[in-house]
Protein backbone atom coordinates (compact mmCIF):
# COMPACT_ATOMS: atom_id res chain seq x y z
CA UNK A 1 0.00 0.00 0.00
CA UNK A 2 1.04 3.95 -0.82
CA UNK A 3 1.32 6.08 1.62
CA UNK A 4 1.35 9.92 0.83
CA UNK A 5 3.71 12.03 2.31
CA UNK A 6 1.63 13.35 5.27
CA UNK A 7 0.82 9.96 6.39
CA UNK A 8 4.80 8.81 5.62
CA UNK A 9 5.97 11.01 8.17
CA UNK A 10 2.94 11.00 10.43
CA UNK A 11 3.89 7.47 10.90
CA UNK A 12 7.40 7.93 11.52
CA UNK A 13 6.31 10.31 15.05
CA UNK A 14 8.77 12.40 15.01
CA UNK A 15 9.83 14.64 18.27
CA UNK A 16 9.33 17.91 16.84
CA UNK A 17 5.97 20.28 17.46
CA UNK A 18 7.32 22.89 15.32
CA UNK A 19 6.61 20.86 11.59
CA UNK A 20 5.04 20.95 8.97
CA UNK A 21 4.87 19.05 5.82
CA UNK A 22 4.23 20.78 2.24
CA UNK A 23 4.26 18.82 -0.80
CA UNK A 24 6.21 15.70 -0.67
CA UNK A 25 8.68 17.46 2.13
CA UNK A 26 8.42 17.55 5.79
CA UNK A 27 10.48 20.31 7.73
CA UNK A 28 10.77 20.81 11.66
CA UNK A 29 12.57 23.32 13.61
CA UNK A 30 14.28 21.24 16.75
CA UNK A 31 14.49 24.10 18.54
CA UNK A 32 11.26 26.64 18.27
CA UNK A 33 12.76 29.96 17.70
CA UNK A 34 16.19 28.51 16.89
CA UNK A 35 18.14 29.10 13.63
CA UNK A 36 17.93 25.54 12.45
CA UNK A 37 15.47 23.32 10.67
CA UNK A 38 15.45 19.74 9.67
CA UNK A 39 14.16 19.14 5.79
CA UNK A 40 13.62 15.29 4.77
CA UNK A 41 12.58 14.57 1.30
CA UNK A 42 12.53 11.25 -0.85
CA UNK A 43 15.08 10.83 -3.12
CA UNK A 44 14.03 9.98 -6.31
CA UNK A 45 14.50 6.57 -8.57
CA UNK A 46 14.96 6.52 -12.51
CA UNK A 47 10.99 6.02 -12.48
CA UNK A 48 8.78 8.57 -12.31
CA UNK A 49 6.95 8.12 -8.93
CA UNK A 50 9.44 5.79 -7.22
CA UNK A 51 11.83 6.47 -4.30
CA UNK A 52 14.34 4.59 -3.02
CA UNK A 53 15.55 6.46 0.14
CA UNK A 54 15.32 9.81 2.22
CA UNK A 55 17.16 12.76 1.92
CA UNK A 56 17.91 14.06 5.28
CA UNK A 57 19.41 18.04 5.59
CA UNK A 58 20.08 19.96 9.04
CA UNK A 59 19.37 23.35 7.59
CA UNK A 60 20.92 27.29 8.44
CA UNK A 61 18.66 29.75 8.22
CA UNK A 62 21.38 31.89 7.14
CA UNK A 63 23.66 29.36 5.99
CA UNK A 64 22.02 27.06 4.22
CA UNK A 65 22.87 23.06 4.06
CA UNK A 66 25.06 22.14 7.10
CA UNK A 67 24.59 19.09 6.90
CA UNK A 68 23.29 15.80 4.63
CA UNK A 69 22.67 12.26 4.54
CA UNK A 70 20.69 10.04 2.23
CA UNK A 71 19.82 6.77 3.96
CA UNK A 72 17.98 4.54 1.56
CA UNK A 73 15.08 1.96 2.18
CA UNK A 74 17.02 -1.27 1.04
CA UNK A 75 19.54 -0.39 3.93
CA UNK A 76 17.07 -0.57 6.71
């Protein structure tokens, strides 16, 4: 069965009260007020429609990308 992005990340529960999810992408600030986010996205297969892994960035709000790792779903 599909899931669609709000229900993807609804199911993971993450820790954070400060998220949101637009689109396909789910951000969170760890820290309300704080200068960094957290963006996860799906990372994308040759097929349209098909992922194969996350995309996992601890985000500046001045700085942009500290930080990135793609885990995929045949790892876990």
């Amino acid at each position: 069965m599909a899931l669609h992005a709000r229900e993807f990340f609804a199911e993971l529960k993450l820790p954070f009260a400060d998220s949101a999810v637009v689109g396909d992408i789910y951000y969170a600030a760890p820290r309300p007020g704080g200068p960094l986010r957290l963006r996860i996205d799906f990372t994308s297969t040759r097929w349209a429609n098909q992922y194969d892994g996350l995309r996992l960035a601890t985000v500046h709000q001045d700085r942009g990308d500290l930080d990135v790792t793609i885990p995929r779903f045949a790892e876990h």
